[in-house]
C-alpha atoms as a PDB file:
ATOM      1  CA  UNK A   1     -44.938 -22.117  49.322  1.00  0.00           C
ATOM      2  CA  UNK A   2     -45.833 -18.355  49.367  1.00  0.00           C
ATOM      3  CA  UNK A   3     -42.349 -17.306  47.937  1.00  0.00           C
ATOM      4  CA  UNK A   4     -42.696 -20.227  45.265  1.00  0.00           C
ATOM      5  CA  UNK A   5     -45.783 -18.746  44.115  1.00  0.00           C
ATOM      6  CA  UNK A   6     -44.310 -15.302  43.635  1.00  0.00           C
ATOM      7  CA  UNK A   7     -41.501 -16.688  41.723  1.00  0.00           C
ATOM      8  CA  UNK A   8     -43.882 -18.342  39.780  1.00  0.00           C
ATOM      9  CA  UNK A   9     -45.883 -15.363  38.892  1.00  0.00           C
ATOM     10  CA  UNK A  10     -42.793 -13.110  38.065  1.00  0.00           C
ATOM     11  CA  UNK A  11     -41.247 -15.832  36.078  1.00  0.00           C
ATOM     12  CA  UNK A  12     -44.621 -15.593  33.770  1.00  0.00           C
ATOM     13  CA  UNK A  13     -44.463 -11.934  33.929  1.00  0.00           C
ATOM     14  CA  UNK A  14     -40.589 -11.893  32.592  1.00  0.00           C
ATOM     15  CA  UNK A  15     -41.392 -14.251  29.846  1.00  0.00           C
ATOM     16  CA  UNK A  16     -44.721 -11.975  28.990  1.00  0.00           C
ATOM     17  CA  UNK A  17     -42.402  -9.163  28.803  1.00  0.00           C
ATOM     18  CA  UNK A  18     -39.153 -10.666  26.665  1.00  0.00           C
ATOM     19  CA  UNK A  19     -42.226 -12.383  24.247  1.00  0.00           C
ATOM     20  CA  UNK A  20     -43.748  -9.117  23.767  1.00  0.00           C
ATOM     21  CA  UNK A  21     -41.123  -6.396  23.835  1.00  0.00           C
ATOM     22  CA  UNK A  22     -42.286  -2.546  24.634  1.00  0.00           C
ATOM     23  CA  UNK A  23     -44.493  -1.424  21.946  1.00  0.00           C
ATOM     24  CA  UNK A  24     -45.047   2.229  20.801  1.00  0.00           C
ATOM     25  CA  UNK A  25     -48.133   1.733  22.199  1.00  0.00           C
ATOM     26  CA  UNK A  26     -47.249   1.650  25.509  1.00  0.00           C
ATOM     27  CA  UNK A  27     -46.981   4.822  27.245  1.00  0.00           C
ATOM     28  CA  UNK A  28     -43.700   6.031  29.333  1.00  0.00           C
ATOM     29  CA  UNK A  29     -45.671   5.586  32.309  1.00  0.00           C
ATOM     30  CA  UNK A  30     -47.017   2.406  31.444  1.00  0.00           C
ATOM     31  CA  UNK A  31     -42.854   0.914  30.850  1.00  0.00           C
ATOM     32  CA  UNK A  32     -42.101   2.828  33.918  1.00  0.00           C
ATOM     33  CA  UNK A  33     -44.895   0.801  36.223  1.00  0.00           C
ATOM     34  CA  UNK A  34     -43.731  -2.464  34.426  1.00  0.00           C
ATOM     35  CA  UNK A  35     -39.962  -1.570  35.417  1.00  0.00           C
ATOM     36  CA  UNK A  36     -41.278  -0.535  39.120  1.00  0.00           C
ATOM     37  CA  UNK A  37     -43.265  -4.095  39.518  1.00  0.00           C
ATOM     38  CA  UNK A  38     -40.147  -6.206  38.080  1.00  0.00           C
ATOM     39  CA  UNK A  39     -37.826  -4.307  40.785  1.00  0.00           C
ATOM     40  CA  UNK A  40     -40.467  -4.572  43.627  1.00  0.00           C
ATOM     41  CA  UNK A  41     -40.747  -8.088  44.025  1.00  0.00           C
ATOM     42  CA  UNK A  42     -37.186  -8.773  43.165  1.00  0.00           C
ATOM     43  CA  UNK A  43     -36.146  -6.093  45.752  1.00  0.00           C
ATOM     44  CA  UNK A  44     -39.176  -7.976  48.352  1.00  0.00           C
ATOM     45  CA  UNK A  45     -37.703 -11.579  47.232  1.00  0.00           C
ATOM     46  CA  UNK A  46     -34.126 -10.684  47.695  1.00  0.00           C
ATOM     47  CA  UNK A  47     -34.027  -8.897  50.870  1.00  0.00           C
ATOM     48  CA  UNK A  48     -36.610 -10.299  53.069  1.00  0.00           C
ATOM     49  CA  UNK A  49     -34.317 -10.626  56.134  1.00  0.00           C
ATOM     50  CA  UNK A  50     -33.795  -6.918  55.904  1.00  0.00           C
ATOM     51  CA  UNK A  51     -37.261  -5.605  57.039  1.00  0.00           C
ATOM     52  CA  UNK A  52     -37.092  -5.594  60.842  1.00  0.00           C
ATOM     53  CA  UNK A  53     -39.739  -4.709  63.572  1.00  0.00           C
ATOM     54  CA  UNK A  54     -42.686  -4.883  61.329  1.00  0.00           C
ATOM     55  CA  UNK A  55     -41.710  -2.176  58.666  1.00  0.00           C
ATOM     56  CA  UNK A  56     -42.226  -3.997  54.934  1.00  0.00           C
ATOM     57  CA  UNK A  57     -42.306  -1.362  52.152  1.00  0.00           C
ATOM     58  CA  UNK A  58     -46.354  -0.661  50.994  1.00  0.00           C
ATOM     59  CA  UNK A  59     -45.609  -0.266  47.035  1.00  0.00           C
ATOM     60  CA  UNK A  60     -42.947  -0.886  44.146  1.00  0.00           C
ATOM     61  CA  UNK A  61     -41.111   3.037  45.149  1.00  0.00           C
ATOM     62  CA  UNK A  62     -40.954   2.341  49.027  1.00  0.00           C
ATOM     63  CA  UNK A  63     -39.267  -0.873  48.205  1.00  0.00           C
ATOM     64  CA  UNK A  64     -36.703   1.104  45.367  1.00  0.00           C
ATOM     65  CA  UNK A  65     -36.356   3.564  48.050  1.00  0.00           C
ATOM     66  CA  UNK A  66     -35.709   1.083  50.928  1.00  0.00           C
ATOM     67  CA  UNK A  67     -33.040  -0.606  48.615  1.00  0.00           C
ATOM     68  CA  UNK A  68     -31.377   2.107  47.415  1.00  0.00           C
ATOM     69  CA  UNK A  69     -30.689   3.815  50.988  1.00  0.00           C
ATOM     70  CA  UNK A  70     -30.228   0.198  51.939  1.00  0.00           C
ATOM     71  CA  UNK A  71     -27.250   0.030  49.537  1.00  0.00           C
ATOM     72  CA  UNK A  72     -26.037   3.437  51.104  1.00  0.00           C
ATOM     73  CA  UNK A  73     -25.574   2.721  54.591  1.00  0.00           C
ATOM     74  CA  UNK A  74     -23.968  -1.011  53.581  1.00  0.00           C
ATOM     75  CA  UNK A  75     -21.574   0.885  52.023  1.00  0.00           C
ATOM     76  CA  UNK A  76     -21.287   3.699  54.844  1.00  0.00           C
ATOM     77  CA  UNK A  77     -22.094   6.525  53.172  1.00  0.00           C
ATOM     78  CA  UNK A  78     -24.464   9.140  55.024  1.00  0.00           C
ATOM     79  CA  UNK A  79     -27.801   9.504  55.311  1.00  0.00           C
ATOM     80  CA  UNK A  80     -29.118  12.221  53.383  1.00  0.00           C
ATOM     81  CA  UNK A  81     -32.918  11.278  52.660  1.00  0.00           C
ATOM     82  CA  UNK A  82     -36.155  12.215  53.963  1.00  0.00           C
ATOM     83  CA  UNK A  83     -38.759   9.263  53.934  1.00  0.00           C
ATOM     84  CA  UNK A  84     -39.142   6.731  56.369  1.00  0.00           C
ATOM     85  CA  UNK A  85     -38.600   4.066  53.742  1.00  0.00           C
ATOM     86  CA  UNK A  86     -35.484   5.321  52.942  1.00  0.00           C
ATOM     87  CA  UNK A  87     -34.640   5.898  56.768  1.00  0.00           C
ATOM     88  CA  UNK A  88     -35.460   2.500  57.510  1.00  0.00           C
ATOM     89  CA  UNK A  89     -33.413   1.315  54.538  1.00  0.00           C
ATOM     90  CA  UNK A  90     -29.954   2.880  55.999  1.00  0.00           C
ATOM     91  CA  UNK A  91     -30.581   1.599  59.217  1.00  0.00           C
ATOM     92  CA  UNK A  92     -30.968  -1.796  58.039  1.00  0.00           C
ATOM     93  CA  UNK A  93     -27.762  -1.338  55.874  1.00  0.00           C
ATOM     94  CA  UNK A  94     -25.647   0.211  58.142  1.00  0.00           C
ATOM     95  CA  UNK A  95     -26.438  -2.415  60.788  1.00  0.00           C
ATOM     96  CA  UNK A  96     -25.500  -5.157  58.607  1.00  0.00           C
ATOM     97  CA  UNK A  97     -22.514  -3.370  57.870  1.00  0.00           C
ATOM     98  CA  UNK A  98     -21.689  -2.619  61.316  1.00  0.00           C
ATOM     99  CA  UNK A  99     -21.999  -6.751  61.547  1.00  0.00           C
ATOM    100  CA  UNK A 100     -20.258  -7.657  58.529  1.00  0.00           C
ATOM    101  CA  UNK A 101     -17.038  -5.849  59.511  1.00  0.00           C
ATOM    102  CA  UNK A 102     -17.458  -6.894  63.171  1.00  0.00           C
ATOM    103  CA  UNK A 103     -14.557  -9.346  63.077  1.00  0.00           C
ATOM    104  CA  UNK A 104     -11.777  -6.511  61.696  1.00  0.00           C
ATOM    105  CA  UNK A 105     -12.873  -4.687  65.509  1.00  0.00           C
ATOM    106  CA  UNK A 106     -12.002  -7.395  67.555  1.00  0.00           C
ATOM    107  CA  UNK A 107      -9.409  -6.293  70.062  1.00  0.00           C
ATOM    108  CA  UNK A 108      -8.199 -10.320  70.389  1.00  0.00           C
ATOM    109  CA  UNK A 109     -10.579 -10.664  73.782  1.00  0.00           C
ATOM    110  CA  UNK A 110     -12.929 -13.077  72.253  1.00  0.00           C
ATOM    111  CA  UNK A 111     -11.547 -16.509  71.290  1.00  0.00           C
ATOM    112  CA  UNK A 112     -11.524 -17.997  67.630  1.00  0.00           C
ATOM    113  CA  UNK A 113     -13.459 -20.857  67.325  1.00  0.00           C
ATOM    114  CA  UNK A 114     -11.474 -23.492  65.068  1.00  0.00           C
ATOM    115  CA  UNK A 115     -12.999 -23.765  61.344  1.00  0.00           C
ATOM    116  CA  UNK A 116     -14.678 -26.742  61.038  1.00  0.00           C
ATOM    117  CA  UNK A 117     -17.590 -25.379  63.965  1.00  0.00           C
ATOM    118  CA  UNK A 118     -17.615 -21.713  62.472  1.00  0.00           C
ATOM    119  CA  UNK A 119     -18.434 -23.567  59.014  1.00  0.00           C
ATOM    120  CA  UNK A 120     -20.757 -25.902  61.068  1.00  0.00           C
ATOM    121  CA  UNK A 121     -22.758 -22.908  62.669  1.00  0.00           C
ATOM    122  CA  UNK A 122     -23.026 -20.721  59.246  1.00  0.00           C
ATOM    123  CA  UNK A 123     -24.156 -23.879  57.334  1.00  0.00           C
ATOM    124  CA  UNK A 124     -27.152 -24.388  59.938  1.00  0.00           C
ATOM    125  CA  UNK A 125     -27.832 -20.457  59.406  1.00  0.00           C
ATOM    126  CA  UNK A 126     -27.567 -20.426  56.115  1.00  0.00           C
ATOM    127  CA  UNK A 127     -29.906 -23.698  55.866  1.00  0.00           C
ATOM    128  CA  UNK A 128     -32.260 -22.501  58.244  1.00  0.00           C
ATOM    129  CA  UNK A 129     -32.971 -18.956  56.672  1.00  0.00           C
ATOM    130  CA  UNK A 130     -32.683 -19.973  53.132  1.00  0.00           C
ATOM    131  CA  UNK A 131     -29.915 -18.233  52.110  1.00  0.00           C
ATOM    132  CA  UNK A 132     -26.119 -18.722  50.993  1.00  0.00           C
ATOM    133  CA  UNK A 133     -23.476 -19.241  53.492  1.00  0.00           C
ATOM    134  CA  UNK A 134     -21.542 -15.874  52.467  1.00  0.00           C
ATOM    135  CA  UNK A 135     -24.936 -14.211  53.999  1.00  0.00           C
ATOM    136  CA  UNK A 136     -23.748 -15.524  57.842  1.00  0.00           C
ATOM    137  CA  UNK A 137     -21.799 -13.460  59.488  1.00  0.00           C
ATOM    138  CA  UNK A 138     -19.890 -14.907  62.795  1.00  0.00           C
ATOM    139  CA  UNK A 139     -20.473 -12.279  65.231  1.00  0.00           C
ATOM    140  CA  UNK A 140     -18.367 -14.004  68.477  1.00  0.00           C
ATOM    141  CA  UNK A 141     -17.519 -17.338  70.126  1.00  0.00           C
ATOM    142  CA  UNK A 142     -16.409 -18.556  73.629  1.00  0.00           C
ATOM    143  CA  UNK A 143     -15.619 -21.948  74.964  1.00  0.00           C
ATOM    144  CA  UNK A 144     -17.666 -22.665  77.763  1.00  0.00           C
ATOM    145  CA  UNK A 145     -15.695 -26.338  78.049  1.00  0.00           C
ATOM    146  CA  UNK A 146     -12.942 -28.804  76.280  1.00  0.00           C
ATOM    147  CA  UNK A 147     -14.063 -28.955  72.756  1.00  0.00           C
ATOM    148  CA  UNK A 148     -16.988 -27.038  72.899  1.00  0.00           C
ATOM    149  CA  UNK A 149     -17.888 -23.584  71.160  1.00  0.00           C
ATOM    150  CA  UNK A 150     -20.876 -21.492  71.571  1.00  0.00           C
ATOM    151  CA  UNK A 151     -20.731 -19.256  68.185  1.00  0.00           C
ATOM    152  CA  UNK A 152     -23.311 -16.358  67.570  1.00  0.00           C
ATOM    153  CA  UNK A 153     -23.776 -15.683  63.895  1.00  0.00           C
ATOM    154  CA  UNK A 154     -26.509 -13.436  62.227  1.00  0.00           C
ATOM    155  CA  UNK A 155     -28.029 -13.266  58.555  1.00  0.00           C
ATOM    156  CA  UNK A 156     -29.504  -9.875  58.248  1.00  0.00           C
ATOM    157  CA  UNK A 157     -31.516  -8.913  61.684  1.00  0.00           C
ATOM    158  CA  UNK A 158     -31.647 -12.865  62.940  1.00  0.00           C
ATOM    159  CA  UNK A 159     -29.483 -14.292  65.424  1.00  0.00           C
ATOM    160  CA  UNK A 160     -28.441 -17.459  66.921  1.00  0.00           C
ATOM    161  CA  UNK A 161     -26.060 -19.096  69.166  1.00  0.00           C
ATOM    162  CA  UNK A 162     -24.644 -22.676  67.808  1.00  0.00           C
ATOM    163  CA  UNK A 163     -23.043 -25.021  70.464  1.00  0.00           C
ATOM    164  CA  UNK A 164     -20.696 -26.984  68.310  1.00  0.00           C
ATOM    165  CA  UNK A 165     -18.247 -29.396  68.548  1.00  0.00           C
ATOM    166  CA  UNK A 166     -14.213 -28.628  67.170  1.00  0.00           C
ATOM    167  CA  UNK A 167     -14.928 -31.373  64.709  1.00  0.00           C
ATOM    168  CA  UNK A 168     -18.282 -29.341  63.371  1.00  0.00           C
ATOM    169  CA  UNK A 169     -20.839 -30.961  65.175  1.00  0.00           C
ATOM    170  CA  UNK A 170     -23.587 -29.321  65.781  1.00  0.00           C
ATOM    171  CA  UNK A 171     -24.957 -29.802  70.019  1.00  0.00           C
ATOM    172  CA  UNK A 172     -27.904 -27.099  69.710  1.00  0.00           C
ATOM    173  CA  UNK A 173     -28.992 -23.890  68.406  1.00  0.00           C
ATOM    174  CA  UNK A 174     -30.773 -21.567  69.408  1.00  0.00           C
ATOM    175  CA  UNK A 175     -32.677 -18.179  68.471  1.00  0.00           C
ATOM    176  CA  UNK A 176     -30.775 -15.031  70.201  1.00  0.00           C
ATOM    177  CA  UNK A 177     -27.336 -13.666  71.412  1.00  0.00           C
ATOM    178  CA  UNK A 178     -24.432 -14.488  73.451  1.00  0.00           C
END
């Protein structure tokens, strides 16, 4: 409800803004805070599974900052800022990207789950954190019996372990790692 209420109120603040383009009377600063505003609560709608152990950005420039160093350490460059929402920002990115490429650093001890449960397990995730399925990331799976899987999967700092079925049934879920 709270996130439908924000949409709602940038929604009327995009069409206020393409009704009423930027008028000469408008100072630089005053564009510049308009800009900030539209990127802050895009940036706080888009990436609310990125803010982990409390931290949330306090204005419109944390959140620019936290996104941009964000961006940074998804794409593993270094860390070359000062603030902490810019430090908190690359550690977020960097530990999704750490988890995104997890599957290319498997040395072949885990076991591959068949398809139809790893598509299962990220369609739960996905569901259950409102995002897309491309947003899961399968971080390991083990058979505990005959037709069985226990999967671990994350979307941003969340985890959970799916016990699924080969044919993509899901047994339980829960919050947590393998």
């Amino acid at each position: 409800m709270k996130l439908g209420f924000v949409g709602l109120g940038t929604a009327a603040l995009c069409v206020q803004l393409s009704a009423a383009p930027a008028m000469a009377e408008m100072s630089h600063d005053e564009k510049v805070a308009a800009a900030a505003a539209l990127l802050g609560i895009a940036t706080l709608l888009h990436h609310k599974n990125h803010y982990t152990g409390g931290y949330a950005p306090i204005n419109g420039q944390g959140a620019a900052d936290f996104e941009s160093c964000y961006r940074d350490g998804l794409h593993g460059y270094t860390y070359t800022e000062s603030s902490r929402d810019c430090a908190e920002g690359w550690q977020a990115g960097n530990a999704e990207r750490e988890k995104s490429v997890a599957h290319r650093q498997n040395t072949g001890a885990d076991q591959k789950a068949p398809p139809m449960a790893v598509k299962g397990c990220a369609a739960l995730l996905a569901t259950n954190f409102a995002v897309s399925s491309h947003h899961v990331h399968i971080i390991k799976a083990r058979s505990p019996s005959k037709h069985e899987w226990e999967i671990e999967a994350s979307v941003g700092h969340e985890h959970m372990v799916c016990t699924m079925r080969d044919t993509g049934e899901v047994i339980s879920a829960r919050g947590g790692r393998l």
